[in-house]
C-alpha atoms as a PDB file:
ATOM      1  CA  UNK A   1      45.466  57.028 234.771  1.00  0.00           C
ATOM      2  CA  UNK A   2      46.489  54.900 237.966  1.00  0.00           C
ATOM      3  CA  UNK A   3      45.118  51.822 235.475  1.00  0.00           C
ATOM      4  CA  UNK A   4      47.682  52.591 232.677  1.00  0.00           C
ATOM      5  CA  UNK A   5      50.745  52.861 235.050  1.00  0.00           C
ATOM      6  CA  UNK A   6      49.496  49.785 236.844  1.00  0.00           C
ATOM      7  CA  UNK A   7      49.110  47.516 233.586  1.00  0.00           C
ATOM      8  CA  UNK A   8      51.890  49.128 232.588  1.00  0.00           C
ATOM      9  CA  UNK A   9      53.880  47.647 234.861  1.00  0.00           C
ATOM     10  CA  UNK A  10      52.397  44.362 234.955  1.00  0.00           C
ATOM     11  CA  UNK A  11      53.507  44.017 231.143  1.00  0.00           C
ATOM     12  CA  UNK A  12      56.810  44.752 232.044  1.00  0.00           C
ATOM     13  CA  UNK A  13      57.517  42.982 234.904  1.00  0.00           C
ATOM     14  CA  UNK A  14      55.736  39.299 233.895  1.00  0.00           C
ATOM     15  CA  UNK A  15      57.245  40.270 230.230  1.00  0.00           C
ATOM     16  CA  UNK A  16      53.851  40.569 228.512  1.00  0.00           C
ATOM     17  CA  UNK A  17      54.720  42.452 225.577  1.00  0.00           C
ATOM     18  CA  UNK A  18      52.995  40.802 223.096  1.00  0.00           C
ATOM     19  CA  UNK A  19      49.787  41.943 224.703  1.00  0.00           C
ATOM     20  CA  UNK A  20      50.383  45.586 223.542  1.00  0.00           C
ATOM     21  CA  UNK A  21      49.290  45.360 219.807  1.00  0.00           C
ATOM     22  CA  UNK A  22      46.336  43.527 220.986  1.00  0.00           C
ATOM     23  CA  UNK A  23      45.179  46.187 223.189  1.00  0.00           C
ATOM     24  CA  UNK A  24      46.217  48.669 220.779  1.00  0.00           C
ATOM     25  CA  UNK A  25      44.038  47.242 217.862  1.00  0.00           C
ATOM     26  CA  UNK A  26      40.760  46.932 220.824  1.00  0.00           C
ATOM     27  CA  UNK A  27      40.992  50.287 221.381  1.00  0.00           C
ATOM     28  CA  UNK A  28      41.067  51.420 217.791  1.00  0.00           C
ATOM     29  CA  UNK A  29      38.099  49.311 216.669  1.00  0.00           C
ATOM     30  CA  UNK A  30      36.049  50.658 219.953  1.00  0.00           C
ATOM     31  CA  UNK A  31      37.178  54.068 219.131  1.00  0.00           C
ATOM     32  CA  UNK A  32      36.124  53.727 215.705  1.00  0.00           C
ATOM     33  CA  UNK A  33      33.008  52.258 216.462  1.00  0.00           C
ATOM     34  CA  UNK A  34      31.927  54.898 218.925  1.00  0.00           C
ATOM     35  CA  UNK A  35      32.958  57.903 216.527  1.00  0.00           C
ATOM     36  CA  UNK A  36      31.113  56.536 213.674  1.00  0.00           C
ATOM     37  CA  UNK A  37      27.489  55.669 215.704  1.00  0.00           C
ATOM     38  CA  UNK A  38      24.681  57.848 214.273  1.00  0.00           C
ATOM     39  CA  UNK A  39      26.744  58.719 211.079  1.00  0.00           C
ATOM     40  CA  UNK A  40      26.547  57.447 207.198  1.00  0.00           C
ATOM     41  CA  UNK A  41      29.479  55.411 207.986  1.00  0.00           C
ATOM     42  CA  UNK A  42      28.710  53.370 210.674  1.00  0.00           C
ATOM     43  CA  UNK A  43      26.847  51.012 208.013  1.00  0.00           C
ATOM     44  CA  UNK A  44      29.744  50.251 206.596  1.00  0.00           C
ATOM     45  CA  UNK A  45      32.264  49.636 209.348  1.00  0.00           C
ATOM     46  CA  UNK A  46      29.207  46.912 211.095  1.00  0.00           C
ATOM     47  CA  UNK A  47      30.180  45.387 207.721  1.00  0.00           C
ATOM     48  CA  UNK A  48      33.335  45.060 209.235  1.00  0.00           C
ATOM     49  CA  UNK A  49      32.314  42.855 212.265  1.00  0.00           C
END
């Protein structure tokens, strides 16, 4: 949690705020990718990459 608050304020201080969506979209696709492993979808979202 100490991470967060410290990136956190990193974007706001150097005004990094564009970095946001690209974290947000990193962590969605490595979410996804590590819920799907070992199930009948998983084929399909390797298609992806």
């Amino acid at each position: 949690m100490n991470f967060l608050i410290e990136f956190w304020n990193f974007l706001k201080i150097r005004k990094k705020y564009w970095l946001l969506p690209i974290i947000f979209v990193l962590f969605i696709f490595g979410g996804l990718i590590v819920l799907s492993q070992g199930s009948a979808v998983a084929p399909f979202i390797y298609t992806i990459f």
